[in-house]
Structures are given as C-alpha cells and as structure tokens.
N, C-alpha and C. Protein backbone atom coordinates (compact mmCIF):
# COMPACT_ATOMS: atom_id res chain seq x y z
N UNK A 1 -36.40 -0.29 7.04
CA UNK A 1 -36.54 0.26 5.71
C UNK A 1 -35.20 0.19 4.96
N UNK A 2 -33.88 0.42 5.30
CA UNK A 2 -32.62 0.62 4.84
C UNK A 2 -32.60 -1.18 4.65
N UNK A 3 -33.07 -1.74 5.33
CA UNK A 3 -32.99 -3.07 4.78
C UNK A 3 -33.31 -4.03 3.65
N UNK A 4 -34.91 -3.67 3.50
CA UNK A 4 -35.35 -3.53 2.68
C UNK A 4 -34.96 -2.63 0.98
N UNK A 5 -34.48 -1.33 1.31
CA UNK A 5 -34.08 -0.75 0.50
C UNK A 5 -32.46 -1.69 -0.06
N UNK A 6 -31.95 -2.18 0.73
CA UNK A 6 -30.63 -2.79 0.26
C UNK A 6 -30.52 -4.29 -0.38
N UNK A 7 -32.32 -4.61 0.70
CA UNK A 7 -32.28 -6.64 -0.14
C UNK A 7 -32.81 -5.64 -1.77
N UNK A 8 -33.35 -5.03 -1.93
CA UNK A 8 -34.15 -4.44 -3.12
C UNK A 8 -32.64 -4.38 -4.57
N UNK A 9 -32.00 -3.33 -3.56
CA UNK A 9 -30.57 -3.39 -4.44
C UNK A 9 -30.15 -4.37 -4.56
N UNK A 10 -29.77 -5.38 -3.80
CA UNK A 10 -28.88 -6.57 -4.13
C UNK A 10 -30.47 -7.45 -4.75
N UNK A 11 -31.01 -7.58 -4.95
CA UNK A 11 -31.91 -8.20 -5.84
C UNK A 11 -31.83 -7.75 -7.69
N UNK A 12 -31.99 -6.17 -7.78
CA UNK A 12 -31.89 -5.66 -8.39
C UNK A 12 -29.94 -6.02 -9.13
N UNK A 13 -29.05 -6.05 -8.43
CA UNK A 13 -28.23 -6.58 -8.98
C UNK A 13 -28.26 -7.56 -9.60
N UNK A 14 -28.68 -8.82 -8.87
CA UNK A 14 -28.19 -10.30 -9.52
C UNK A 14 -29.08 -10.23 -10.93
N UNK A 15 -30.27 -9.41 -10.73
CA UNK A 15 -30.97 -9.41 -11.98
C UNK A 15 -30.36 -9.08 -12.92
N UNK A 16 -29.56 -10.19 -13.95
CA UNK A 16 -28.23 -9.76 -14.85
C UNK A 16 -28.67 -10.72 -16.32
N UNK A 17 -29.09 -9.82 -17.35
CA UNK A 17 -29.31 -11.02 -18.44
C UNK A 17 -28.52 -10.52 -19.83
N UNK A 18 -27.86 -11.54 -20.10
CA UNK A 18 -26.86 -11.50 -21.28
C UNK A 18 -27.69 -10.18 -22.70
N UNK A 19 -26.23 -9.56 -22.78
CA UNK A 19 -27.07 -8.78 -24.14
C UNK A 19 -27.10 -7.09 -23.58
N UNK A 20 -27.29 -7.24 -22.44
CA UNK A 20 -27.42 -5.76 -22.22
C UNK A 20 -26.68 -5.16 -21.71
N UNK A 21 -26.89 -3.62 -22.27
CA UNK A 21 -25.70 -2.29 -22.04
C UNK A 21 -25.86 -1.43 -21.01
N UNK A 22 -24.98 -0.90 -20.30
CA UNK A 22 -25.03 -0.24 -19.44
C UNK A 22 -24.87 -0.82 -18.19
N UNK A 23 -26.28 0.23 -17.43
CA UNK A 23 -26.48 -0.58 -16.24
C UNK A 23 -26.48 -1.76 -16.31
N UNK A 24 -25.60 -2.78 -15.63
CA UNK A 24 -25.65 -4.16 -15.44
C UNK A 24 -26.67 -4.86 -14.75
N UNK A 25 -27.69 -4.20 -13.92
CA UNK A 25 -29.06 -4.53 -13.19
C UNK A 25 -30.26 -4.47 -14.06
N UNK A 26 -29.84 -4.27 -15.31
CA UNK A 26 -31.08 -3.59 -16.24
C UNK A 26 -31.31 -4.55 -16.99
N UNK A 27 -32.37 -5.67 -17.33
CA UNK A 27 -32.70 -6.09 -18.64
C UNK A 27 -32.95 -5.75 -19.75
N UNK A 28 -33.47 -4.45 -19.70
CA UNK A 28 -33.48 -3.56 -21.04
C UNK A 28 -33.41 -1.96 -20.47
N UNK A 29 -32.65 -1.04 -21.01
CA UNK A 29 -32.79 0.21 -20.81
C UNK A 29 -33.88 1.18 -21.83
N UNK A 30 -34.52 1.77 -21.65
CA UNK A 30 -35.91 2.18 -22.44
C UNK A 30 -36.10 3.60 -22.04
N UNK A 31 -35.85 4.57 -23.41
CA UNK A 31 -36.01 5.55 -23.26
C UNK A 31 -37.05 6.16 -24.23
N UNK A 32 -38.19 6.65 -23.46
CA UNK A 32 -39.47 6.83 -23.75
C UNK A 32 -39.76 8.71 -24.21
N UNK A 33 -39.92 8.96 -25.19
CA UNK A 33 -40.30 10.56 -25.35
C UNK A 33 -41.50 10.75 -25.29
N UNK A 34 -42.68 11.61 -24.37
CA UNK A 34 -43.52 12.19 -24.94
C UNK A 34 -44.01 12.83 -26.18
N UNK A 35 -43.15 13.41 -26.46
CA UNK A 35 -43.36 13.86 -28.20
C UNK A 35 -43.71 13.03 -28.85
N UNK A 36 -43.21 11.74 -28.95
CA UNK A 36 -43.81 10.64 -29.77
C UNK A 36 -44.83 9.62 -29.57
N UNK A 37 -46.05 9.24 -30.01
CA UNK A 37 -47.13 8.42 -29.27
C UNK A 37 -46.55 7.27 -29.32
N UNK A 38 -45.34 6.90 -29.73
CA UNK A 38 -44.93 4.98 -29.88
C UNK A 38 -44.76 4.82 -28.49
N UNK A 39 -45.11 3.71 -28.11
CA UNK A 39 -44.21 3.00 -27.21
C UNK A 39 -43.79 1.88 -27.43
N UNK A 40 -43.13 1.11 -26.79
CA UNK A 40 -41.89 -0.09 -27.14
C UNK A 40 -42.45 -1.18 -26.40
N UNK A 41 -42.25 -2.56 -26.92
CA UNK A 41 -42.44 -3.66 -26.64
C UNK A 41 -41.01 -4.08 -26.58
N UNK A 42 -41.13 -4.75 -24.95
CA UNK A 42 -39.71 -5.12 -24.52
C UNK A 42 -39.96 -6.66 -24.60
N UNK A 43 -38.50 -7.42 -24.57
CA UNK A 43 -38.59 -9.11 -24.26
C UNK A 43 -38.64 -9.51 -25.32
N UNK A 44 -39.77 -10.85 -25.23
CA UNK A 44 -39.53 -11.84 -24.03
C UNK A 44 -38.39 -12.17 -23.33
N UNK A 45 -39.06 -11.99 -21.92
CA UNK A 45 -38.20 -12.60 -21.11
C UNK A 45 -39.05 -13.23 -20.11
N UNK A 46 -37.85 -14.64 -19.84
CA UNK A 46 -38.61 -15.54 -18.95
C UNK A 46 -38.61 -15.05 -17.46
N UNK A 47 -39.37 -14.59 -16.45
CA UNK A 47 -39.23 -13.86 -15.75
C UNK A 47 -39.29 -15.01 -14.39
N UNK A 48 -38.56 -14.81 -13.21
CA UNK A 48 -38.54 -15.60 -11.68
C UNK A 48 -38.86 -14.76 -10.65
N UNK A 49 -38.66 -15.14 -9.82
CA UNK A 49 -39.30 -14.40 -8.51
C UNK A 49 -37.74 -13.06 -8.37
N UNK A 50 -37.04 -13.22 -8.56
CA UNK A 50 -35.94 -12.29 -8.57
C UNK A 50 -36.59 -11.35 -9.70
N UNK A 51 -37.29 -11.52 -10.81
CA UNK A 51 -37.99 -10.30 -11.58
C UNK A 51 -36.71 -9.79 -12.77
N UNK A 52 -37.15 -8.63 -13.52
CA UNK A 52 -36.34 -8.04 -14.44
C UNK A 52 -36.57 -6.56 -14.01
N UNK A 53 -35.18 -5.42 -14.59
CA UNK A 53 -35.59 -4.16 -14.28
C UNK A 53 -35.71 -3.68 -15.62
N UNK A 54 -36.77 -3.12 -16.00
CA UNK A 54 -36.32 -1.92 -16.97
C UNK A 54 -36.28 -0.54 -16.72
N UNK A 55 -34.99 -0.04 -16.89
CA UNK A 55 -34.64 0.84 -16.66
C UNK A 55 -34.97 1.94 -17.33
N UNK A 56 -35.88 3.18 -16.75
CA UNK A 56 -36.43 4.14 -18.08
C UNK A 56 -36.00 5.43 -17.42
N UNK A 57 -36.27 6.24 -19.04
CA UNK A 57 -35.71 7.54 -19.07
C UNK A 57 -37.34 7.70 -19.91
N UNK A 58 -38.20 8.81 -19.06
CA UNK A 58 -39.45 9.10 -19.16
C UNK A 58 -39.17 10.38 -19.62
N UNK A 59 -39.00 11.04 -20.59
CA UNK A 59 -38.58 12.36 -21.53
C UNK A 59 -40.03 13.11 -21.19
N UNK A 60 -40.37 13.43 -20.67
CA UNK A 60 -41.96 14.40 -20.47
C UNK A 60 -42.06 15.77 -21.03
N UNK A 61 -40.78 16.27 -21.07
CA UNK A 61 -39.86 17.79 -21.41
C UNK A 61 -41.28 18.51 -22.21
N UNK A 62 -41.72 17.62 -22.97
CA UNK A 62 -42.11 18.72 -24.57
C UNK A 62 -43.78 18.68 -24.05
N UNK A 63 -44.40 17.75 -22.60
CA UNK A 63 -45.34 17.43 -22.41
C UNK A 63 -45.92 18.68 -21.31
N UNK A 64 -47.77 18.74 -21.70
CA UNK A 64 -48.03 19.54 -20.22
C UNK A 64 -48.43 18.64 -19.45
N UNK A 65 -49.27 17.28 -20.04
CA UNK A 65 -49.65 16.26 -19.01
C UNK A 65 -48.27 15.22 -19.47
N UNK A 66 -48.40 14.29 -19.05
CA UNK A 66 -47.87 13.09 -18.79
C UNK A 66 -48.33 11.76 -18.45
N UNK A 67 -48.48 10.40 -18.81
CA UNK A 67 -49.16 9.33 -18.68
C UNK A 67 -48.06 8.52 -19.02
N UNK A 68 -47.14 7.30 -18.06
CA UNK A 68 -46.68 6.64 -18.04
C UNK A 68 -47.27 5.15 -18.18
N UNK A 69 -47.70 4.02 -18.89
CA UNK A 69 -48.16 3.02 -19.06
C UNK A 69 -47.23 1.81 -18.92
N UNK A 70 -47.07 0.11 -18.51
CA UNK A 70 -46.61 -0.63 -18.45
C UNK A 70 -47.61 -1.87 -18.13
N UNK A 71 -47.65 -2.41 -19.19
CA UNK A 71 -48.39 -3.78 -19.36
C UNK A 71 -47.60 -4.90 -19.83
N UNK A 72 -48.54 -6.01 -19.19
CA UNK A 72 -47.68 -7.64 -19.28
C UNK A 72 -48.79 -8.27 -20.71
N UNK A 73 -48.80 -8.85 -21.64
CA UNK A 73 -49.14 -10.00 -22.39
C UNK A 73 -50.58 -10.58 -21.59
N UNK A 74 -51.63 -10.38 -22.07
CA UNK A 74 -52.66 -11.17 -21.79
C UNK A 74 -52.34 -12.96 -21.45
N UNK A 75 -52.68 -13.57 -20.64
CA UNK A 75 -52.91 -14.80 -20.08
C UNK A 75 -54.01 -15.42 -19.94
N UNK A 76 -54.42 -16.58 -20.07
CA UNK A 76 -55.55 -17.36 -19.52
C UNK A 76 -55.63 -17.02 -17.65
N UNK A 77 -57.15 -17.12 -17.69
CA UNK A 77 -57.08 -17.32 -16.10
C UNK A 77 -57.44 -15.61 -15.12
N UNK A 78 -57.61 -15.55 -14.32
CA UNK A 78 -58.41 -14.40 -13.32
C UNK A 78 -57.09 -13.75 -12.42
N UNK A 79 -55.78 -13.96 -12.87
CA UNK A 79 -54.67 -13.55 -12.67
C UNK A 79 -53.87 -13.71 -13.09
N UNK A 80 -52.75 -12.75 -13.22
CA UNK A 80 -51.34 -12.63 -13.95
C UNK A 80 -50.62 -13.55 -13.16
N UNK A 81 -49.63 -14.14 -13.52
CA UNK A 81 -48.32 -14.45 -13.00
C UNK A 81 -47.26 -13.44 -12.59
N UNK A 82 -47.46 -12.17 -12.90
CA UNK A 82 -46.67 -10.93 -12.52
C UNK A 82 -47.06 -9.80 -11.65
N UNK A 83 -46.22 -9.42 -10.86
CA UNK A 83 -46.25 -8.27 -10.15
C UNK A 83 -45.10 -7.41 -10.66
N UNK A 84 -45.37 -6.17 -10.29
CA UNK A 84 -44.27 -5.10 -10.30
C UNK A 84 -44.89 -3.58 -9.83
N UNK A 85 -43.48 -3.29 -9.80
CA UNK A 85 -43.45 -1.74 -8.90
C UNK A 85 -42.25 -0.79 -9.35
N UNK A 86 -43.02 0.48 -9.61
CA UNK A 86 -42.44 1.48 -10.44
C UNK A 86 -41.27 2.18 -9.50
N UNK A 87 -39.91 2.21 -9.22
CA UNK A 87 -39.06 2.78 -8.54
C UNK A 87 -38.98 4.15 -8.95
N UNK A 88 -38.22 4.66 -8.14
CA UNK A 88 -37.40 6.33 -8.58
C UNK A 88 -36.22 6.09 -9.07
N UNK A 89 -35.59 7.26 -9.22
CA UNK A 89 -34.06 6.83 -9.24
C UNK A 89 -32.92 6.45 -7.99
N UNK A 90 -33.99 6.14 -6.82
CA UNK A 90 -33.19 6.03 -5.66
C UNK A 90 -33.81 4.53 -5.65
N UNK A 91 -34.61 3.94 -6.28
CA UNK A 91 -35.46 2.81 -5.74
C UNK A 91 -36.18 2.25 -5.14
N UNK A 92 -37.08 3.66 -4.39
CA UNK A 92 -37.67 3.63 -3.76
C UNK A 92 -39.08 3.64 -4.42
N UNK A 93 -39.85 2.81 -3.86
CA UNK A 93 -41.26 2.61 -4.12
C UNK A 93 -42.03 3.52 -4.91
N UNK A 94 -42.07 3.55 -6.14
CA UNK A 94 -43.40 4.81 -6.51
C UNK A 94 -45.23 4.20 -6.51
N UNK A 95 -45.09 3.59 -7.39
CA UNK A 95 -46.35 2.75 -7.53
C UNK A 95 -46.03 1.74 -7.84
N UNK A 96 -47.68 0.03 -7.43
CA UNK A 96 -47.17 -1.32 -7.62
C UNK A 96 -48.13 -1.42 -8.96
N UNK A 97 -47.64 -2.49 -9.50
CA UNK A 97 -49.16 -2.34 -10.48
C UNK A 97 -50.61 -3.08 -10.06
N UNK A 98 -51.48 -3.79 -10.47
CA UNK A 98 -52.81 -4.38 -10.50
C UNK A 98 -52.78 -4.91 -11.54
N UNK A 99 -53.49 -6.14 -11.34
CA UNK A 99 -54.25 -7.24 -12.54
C UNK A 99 -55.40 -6.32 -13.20
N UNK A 100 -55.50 -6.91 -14.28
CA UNK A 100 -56.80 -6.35 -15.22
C UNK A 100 -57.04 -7.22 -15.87
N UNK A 101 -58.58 -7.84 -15.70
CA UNK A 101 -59.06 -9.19 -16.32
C UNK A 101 -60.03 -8.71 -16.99
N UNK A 102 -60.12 -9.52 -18.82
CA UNK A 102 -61.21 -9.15 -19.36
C UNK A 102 -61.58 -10.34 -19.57
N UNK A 103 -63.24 -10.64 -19.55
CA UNK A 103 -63.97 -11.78 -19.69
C UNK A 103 -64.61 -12.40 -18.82
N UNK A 104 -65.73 -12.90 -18.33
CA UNK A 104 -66.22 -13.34 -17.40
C UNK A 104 -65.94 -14.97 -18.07
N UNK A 105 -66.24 -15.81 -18.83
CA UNK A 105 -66.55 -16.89 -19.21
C UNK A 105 -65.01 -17.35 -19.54
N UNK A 106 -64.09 -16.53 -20.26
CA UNK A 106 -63.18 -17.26 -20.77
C UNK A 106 -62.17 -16.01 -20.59
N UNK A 107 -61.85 -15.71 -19.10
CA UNK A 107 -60.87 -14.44 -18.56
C UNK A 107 -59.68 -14.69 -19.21
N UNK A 108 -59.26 -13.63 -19.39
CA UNK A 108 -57.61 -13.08 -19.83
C UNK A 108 -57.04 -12.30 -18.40
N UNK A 109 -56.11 -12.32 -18.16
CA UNK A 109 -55.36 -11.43 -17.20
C UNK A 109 -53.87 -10.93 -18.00
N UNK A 110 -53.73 -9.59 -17.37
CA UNK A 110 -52.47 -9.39 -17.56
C UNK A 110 -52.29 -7.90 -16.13
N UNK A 111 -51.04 -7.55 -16.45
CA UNK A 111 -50.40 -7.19 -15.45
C UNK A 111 -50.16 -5.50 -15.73
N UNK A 112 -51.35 -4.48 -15.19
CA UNK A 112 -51.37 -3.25 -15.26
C UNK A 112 -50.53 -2.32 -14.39
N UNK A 113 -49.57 -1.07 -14.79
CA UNK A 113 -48.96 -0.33 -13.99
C UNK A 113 -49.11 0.80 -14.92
N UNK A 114 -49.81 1.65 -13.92
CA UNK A 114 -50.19 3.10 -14.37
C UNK A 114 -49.41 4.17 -13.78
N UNK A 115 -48.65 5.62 -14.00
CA UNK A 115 -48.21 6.55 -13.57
C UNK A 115 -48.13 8.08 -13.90
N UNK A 116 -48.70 8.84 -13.49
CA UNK A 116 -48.38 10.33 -14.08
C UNK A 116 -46.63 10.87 -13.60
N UNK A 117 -45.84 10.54 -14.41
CA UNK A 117 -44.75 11.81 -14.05
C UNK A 117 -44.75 12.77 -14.09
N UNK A 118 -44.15 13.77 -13.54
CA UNK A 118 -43.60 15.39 -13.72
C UNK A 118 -43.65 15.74 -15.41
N UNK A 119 -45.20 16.48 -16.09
CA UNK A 119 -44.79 17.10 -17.05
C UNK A 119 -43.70 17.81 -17.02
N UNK A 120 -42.77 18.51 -18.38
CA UNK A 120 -42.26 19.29 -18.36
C UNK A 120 -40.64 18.75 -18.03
N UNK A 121 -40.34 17.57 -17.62
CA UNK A 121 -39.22 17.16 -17.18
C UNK A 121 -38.82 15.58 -17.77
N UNK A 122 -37.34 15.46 -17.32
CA UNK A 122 -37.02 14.13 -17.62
C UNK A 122 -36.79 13.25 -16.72
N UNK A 123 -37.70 12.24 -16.54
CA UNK A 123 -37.33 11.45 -15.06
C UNK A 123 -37.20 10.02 -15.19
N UNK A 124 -36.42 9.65 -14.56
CA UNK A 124 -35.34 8.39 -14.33
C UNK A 124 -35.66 7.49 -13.55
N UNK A 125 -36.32 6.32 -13.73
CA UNK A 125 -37.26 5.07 -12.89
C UNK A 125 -36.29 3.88 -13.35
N UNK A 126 -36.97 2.78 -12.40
CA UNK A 126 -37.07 1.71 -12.88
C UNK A 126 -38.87 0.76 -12.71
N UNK A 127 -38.70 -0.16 -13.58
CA UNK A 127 -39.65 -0.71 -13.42
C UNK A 127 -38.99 -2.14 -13.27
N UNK A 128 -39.81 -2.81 -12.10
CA UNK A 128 -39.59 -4.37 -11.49
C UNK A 128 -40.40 -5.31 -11.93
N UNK A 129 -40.22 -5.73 -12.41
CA UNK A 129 -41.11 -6.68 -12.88
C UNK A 129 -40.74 -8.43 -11.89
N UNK A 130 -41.61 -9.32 -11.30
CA UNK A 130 -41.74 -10.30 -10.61
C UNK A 130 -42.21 -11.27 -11.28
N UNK A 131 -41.88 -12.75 -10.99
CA UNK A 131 -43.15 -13.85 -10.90
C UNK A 131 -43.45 -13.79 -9.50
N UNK A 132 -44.70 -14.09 -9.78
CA UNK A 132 -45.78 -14.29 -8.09
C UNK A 132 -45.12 -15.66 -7.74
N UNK A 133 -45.00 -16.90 -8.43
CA UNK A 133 -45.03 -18.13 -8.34
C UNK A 133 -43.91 -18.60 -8.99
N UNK A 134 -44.28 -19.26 -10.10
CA UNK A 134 -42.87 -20.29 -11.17
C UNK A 134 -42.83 -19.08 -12.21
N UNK A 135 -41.69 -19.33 -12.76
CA UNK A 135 -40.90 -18.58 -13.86
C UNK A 135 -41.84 -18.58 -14.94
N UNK A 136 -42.45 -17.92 -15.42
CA UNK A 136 -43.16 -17.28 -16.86
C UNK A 136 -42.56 -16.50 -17.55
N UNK A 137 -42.74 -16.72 -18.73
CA UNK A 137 -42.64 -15.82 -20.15
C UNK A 137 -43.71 -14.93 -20.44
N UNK A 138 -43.00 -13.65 -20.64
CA UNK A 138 -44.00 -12.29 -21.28
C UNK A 138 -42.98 -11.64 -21.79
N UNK A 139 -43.96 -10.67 -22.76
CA UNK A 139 -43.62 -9.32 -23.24
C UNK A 139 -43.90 -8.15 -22.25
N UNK A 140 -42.91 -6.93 -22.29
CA UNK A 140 -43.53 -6.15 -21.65
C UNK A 140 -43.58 -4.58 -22.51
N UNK A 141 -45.21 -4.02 -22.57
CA UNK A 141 -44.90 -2.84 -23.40
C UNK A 141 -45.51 -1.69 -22.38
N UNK A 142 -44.44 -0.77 -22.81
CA UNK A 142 -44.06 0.50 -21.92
C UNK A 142 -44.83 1.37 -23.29
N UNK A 143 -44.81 2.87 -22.44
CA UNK A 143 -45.43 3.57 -23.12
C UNK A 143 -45.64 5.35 -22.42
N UNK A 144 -45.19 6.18 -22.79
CA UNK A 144 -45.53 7.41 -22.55
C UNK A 144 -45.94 8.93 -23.32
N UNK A 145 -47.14 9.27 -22.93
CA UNK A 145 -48.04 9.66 -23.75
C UNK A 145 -48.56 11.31 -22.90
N UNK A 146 -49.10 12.18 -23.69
CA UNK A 146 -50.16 12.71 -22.90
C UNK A 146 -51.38 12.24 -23.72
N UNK A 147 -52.38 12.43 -21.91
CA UNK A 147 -53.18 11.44 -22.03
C UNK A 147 -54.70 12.44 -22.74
N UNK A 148 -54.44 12.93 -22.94
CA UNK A 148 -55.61 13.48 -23.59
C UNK A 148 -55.35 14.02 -24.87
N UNK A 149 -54.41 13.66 -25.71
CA UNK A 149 -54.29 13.82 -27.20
C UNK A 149 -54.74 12.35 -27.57
C-alpha cells in the first residue's frame, strides 16, 4: 500500500502543466462553495495515462446536505476514454468514477464521479483524472451543490 500510495505521489508530481499556481501537481486548483449553485468548467486539457489533478477546496460550511459532481465532455461510442478517482487530502482513495452512456443507436459516453462530503465543513481533495488508452482532449466540469434544492 505505501507503495502504491508513493507511485500515486510521484505520478501526481510529474503531472505539471504550464500556467498554474500553487500546488505544482495541480492542473487547475478549484474552489467550489455550496452557497452558490455554479459550478466551473475546467480545461481543455489533453489528458495521458499519467492523468491531471484538480485540486479542490469543497466549501460545504453554509450546507446541511452536500453533493460533489465531476463530469468529462460527452464522446461518441459505449465508453469514455477517462477514468478517475476522488483523493483526500492524504491521497488516498475516496471514490473512482463510472461511464454513463446515453443512446442505444448512436451512444455518447462520458466520464461520471459522484460524492457526498461532510456537510457543514471545508474539505480538501483531489480529483485524478486518466486516459484508459491514447491521450484525449476534454473538458472537465466540477460542481457542488445541495442536492435537494
């Protein structure tokens, strides 16, 4: 596991793309409030098997529920080109996401990651984003909400 946890970090390092502040592992840093229903459309970025992190600050504070969202750009075809998996602030595994295909005749795929955080608090993730295969281009839009307003 410590192994894993460390290829994860040194993966998470090299993941380095011109333009961004801060954390140097971060392709975009994204700080999300509950109070507000927007969420943000990150990218494009051309994504490889080394992946991108976005680094979030999930503001839940003003929330009693909480609903964390992260979706990839619809695609042709009965699968995404992307995987990913929601870290902590230690990097350890929270949730991976799932494909979601609409269409039987002429499918779309894109790349679903769902999460409830800690109403009431502010919590500190990353999200990984992968290619399964060859390097693709997407958008990625984040989003945190309660889910029943």
């Amino acid at each position: 596991m410590r192994a894993f946890a460390f290829a994860l970090v040194l993966c998470g390092c090299m993941t380095h793309h011109s333009g961004t502040t801060g954390d140097p592992r971060c392709a975009a840093q994204v700080s999300l409030s509950g109070s507000s229903s927007a969420g943000t459309l990150e990218g494009p970025f051309a994504i490889d098997a080394n992946g991108v992190n976005l680094c979030l600050e999930l503001d839940a504070s003003q929330l009693f529920r909480a609903h964390f969202s992260a979706t990839t750009a619809q695609e042709p075809g009965s699968m995404s080109s992307f995987a990913a998996t929601l870290e902590d602030a230690n990097l350890a595994p929270v949730v991976d996401g799932w494909d979601v295909t609409v269409g039987q005749t002429d499918p779309h795929t894109f790349l679903n990651l769902e999460w409830s955080p800690p109403a009431g608090a502010v919590t500190t993730a990353t999200l990984w984003v992968h290619a399964r295969a060859q390097t693709a281009t997407t958008t990625i839009d984040v989003s945190l909400i309660d889910p029943l307003d």
